[in-house]
C-alpha atoms as a PDB file:
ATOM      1  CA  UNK A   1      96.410 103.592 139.264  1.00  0.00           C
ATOM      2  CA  UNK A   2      96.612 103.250 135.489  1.00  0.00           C
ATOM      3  CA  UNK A   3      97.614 100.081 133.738  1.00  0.00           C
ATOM      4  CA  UNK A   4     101.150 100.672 132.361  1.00  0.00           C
ATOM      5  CA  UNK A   5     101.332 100.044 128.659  1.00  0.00           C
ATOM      6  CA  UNK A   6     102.032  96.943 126.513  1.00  0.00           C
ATOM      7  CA  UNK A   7     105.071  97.089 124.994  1.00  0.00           C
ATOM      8  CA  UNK A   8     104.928  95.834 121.598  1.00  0.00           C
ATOM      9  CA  UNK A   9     108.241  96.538 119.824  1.00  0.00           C
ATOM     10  CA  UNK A  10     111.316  97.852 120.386  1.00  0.00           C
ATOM     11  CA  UNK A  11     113.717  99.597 117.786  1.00  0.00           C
ATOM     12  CA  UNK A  12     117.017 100.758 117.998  1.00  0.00           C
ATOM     13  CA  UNK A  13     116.926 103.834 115.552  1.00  0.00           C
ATOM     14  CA  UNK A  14     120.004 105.891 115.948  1.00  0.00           C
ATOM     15  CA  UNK A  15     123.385 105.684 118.054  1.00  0.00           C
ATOM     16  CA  UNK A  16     126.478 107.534 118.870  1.00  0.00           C
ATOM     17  CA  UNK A  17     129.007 106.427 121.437  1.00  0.00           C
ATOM     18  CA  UNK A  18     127.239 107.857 124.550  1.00  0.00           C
ATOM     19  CA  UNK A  19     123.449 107.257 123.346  1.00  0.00           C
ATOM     20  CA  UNK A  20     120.859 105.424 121.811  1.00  0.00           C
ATOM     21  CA  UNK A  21     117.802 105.909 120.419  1.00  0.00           C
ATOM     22  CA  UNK A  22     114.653 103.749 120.792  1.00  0.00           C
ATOM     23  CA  UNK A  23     111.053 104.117 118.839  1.00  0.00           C
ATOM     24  CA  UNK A  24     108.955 102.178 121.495  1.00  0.00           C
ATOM     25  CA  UNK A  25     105.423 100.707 119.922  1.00  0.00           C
ATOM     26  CA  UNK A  26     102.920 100.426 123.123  1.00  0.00           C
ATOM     27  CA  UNK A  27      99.686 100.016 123.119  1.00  0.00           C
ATOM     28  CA  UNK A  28      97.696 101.218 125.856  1.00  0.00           C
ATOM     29  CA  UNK A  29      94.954  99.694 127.878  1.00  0.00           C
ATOM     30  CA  UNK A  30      92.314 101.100 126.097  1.00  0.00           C
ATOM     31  CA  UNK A  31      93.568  99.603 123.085  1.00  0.00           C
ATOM     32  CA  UNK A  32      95.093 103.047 121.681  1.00  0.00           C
ATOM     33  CA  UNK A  33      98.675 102.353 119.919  1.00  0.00           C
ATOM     34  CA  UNK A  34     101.111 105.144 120.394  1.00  0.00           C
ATOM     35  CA  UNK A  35     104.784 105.097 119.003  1.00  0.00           C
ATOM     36  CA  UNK A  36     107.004 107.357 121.627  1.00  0.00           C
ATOM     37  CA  UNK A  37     110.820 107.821 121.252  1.00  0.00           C
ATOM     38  CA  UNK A  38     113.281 107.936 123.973  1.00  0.00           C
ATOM     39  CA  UNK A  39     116.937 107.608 124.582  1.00  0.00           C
ATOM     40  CA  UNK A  40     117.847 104.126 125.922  1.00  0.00           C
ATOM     41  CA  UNK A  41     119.010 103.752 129.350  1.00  0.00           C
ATOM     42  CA  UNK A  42     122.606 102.466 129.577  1.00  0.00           C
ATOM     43  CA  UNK A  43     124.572 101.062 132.746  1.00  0.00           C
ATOM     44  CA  UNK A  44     124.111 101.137 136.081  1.00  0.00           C
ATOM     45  CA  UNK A  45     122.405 104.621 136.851  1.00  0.00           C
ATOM     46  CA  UNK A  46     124.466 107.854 138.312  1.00  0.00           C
ATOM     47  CA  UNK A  47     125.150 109.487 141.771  1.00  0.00           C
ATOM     48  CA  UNK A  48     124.994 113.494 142.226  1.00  0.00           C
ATOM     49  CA  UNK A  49     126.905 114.001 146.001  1.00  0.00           C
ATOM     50  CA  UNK A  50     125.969 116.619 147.911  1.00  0.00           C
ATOM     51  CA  UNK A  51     129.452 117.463 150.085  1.00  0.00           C
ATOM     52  CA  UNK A  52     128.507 119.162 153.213  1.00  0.00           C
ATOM     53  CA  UNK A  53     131.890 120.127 155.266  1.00  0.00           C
ATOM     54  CA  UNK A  54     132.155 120.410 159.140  1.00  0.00           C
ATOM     55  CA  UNK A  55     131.524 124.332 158.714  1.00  0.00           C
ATOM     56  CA  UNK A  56     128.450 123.518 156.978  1.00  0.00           C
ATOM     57  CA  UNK A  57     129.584 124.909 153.534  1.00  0.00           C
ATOM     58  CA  UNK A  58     128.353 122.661 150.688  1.00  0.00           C
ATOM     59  CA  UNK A  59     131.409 121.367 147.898  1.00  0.00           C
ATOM     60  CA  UNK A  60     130.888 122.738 144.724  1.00  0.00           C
ATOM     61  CA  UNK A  61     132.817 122.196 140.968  1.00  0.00           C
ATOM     62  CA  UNK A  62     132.976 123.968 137.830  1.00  0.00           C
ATOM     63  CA  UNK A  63     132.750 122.207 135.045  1.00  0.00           C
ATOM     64  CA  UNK A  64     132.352 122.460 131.182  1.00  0.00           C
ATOM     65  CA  UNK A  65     129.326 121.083 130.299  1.00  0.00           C
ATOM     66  CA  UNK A  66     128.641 119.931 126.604  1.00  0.00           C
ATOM     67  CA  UNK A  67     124.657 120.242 125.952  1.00  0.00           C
ATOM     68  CA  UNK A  68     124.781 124.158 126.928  1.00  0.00           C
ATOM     69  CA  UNK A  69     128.603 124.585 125.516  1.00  0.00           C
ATOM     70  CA  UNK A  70     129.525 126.167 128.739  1.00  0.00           C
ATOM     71  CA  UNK A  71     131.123 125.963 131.996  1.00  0.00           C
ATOM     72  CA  UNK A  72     128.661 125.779 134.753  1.00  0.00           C
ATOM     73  CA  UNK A  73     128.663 125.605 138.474  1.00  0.00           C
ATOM     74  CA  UNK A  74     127.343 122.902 139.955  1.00  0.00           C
ATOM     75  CA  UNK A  75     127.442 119.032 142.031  1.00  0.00           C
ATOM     76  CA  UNK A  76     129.955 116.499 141.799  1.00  0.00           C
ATOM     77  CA  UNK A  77     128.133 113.578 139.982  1.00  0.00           C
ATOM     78  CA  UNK A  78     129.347 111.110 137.677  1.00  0.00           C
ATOM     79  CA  UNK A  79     128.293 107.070 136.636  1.00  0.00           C
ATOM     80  CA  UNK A  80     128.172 104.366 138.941  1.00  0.00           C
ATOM     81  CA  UNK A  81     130.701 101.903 137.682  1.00  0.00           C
ATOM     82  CA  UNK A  82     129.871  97.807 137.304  1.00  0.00           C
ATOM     83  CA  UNK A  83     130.567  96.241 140.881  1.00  0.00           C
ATOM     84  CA  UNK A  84     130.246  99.252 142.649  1.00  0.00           C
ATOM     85  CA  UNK A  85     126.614 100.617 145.051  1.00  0.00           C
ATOM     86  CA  UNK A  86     125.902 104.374 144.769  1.00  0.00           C
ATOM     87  CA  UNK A  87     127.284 105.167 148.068  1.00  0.00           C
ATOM     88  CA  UNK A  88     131.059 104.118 146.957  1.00  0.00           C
ATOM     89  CA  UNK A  89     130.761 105.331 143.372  1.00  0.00           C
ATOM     90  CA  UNK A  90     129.302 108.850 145.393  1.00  0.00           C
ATOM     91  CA  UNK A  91     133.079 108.625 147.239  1.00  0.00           C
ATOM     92  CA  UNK A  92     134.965 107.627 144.247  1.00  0.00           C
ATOM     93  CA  UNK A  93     133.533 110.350 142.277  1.00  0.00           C
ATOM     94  CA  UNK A  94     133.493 113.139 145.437  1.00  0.00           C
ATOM     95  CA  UNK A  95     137.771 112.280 145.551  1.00  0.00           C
ATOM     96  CA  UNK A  96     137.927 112.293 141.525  1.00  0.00           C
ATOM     97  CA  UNK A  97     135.976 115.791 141.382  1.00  0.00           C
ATOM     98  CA  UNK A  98     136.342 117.626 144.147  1.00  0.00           C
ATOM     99  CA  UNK A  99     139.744 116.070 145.974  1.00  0.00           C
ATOM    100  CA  UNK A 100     137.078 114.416 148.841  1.00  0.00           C
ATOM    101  CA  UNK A 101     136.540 111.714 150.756  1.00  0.00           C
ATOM    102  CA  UNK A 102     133.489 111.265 152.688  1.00  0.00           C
ATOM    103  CA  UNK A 103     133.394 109.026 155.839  1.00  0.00           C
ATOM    104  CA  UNK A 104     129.338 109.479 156.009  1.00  0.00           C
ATOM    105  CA  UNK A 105     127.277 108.824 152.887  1.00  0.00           C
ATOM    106  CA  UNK A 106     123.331 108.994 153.007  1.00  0.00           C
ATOM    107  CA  UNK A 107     121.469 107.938 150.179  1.00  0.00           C
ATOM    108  CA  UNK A 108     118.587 111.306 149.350  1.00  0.00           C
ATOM    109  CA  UNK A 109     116.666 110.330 146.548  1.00  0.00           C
ATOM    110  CA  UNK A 110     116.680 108.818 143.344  1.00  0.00           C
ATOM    111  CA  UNK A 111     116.054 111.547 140.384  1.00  0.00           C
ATOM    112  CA  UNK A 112     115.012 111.418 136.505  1.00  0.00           C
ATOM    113  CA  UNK A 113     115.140 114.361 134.137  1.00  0.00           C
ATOM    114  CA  UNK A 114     112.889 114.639 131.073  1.00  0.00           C
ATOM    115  CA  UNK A 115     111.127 111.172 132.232  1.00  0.00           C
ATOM    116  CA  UNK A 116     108.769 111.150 129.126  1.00  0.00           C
ATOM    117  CA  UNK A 117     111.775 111.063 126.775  1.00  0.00           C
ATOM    118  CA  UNK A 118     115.134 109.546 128.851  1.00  0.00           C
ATOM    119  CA  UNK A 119     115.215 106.624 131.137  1.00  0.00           C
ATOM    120  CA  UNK A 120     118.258 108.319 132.763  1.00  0.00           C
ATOM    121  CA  UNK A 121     118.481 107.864 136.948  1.00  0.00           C
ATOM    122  CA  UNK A 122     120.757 109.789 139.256  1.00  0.00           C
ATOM    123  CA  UNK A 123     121.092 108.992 142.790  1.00  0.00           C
ATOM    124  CA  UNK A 124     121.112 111.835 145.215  1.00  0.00           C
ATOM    125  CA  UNK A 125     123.703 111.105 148.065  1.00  0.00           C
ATOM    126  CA  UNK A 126     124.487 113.739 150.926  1.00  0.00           C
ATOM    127  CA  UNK A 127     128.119 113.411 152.016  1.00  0.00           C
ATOM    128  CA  UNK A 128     129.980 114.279 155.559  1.00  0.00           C
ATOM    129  CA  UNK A 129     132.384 114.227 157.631  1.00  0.00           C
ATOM    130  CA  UNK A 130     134.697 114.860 154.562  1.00  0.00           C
ATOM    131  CA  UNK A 131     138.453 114.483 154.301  1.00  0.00           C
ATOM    132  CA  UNK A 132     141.117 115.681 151.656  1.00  0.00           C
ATOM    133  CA  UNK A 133     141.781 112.427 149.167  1.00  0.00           C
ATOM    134  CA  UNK A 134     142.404 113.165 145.518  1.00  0.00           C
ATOM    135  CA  UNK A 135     141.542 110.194 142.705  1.00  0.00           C
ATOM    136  CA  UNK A 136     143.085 110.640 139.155  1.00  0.00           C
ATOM    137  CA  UNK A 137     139.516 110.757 137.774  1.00  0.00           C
ATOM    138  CA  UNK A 138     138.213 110.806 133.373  1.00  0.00           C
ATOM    139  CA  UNK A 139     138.099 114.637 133.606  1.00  0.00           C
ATOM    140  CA  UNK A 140     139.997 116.431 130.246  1.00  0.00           C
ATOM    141  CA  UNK A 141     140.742 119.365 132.508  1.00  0.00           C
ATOM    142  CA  UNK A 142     141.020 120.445 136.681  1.00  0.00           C
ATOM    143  CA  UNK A 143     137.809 120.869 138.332  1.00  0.00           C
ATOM    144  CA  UNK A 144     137.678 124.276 140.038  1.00  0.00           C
ATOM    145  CA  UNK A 145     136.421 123.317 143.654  1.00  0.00           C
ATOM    146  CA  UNK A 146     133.895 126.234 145.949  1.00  0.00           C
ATOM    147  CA  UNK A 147     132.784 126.004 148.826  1.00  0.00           C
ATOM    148  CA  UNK A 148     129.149 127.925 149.570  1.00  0.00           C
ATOM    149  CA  UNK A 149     127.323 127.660 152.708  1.00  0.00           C
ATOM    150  CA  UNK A 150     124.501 126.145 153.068  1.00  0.00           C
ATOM    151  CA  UNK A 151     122.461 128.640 154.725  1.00  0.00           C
ATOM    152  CA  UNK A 152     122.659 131.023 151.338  1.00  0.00           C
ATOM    153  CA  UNK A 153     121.417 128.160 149.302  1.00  0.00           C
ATOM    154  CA  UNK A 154     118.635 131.115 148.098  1.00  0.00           C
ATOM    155  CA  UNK A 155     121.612 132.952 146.573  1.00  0.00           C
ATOM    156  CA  UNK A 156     123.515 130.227 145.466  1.00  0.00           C
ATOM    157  CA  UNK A 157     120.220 128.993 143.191  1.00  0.00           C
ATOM    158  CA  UNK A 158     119.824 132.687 141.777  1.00  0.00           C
ATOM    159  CA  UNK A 159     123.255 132.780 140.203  1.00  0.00           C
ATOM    160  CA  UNK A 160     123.026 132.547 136.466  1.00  0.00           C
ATOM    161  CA  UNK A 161     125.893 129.855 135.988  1.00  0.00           C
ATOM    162  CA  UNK A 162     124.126 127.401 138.848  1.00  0.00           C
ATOM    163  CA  UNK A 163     121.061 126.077 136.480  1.00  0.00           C
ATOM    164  CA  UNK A 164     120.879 122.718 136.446  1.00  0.00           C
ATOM    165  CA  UNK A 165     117.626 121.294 138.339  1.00  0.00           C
ATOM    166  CA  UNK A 166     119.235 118.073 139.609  1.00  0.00           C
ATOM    167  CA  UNK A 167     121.630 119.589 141.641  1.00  0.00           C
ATOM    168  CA  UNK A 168     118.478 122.346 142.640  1.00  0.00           C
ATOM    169  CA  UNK A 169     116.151 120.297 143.740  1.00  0.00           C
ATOM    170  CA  UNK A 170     119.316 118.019 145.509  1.00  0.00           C
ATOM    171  CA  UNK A 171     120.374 121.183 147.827  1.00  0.00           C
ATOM    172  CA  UNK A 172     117.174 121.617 148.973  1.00  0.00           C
ATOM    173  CA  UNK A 173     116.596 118.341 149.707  1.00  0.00           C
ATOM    174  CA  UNK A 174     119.867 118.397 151.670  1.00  0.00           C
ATOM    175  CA  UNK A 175     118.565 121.423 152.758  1.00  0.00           C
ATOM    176  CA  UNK A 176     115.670 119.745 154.503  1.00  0.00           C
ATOM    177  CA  UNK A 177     117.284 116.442 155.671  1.00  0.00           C
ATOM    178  CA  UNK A 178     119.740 118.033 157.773  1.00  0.00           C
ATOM    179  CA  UNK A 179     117.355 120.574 159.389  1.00  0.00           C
ATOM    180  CA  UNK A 180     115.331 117.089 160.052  1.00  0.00           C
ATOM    181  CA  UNK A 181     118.126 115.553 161.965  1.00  0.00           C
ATOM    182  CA  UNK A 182     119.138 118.889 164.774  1.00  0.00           C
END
């Protein structure tokens, strides 16, 4: 296993109310000195749930999404607030998104995207035995809420307003745990 860098400085070179951006100085352990760049990580991590009703139909939402400048389909997910664990910021979020509660949470796996340039963490959480409970939640506009079964998970990923790995990788994941546990 390879020694981890030293990290020799840390600089805070741009911000904006969201994000940081940090110019890290490391030196490696065969004495090469790099400078890398990445945005800072922030808070206490995120959850992505993955809703799967008693009909076995996973809960999907529709939501604008800012770095593409359009609406995709996709997870409920959203920042896991001071105080709370992943499994009841994956319920809070579930009843603020998609008008859910969840009275079974299983923690999946913990995700990064773009690893060599964000420190960013989501939490993967599968959710059953769901019941209707709506939360006033931070979103500008209504979520649209669809329901897709899970055994078309193949079509669901071939849809060209479903991109987003996270929530990819996350159904098949699902996909696999639950076959695990018939």
């Amino acid at each position: 296993m390879p020694v981890k860098p030293e990290i020799l400085k840390v600089t805070q070179t741009a911000s904006s109310r969201l994000f940081a951006v940090e110019e890290l100085q490391l030196r490696f352990s065969n004495g090469v000195e790099r400078t890398y760049e990445r945005l800072a990580t922030r808070g206490n991590g995120a959850v992505m749930i993955i809703a799967v009703d008693a009909e076995d139909n996973v809960i999907l939402i529709r939501e604008y999404a800012g770095g593409i400048d359009d609406y995709t389909l996709t997870l409920p997910k959203g920042l896991i607030d001071p105080g709370e664990t992943p499994e009841i910021a994956a319920d809070r979020e579930l009843k603020e998104e998609a008008g859910f509660g969840a009275r079974r949470l299983d923690f999946l796996k913990e995700m990064t995207s773009a690893p060599n340039y964000m420190g960013h963490r989501i939490k993967a959480i599968i959710a059953r035995d769901l019941y209707p409970c709506k939360l006033e939640g931070d979103e500008p506009e209504p979520m649209e809420v669809t329901r897709w079964p899970m055994s078309r998970i193949d079509e669901l990923v071939a849809l060209p307003d479903f991109t987003e790995g996270r929530a990819i990788a996350a159904l098949y994941m699902t996909r696999s745990f639950l076959e695990k546990e018939v």
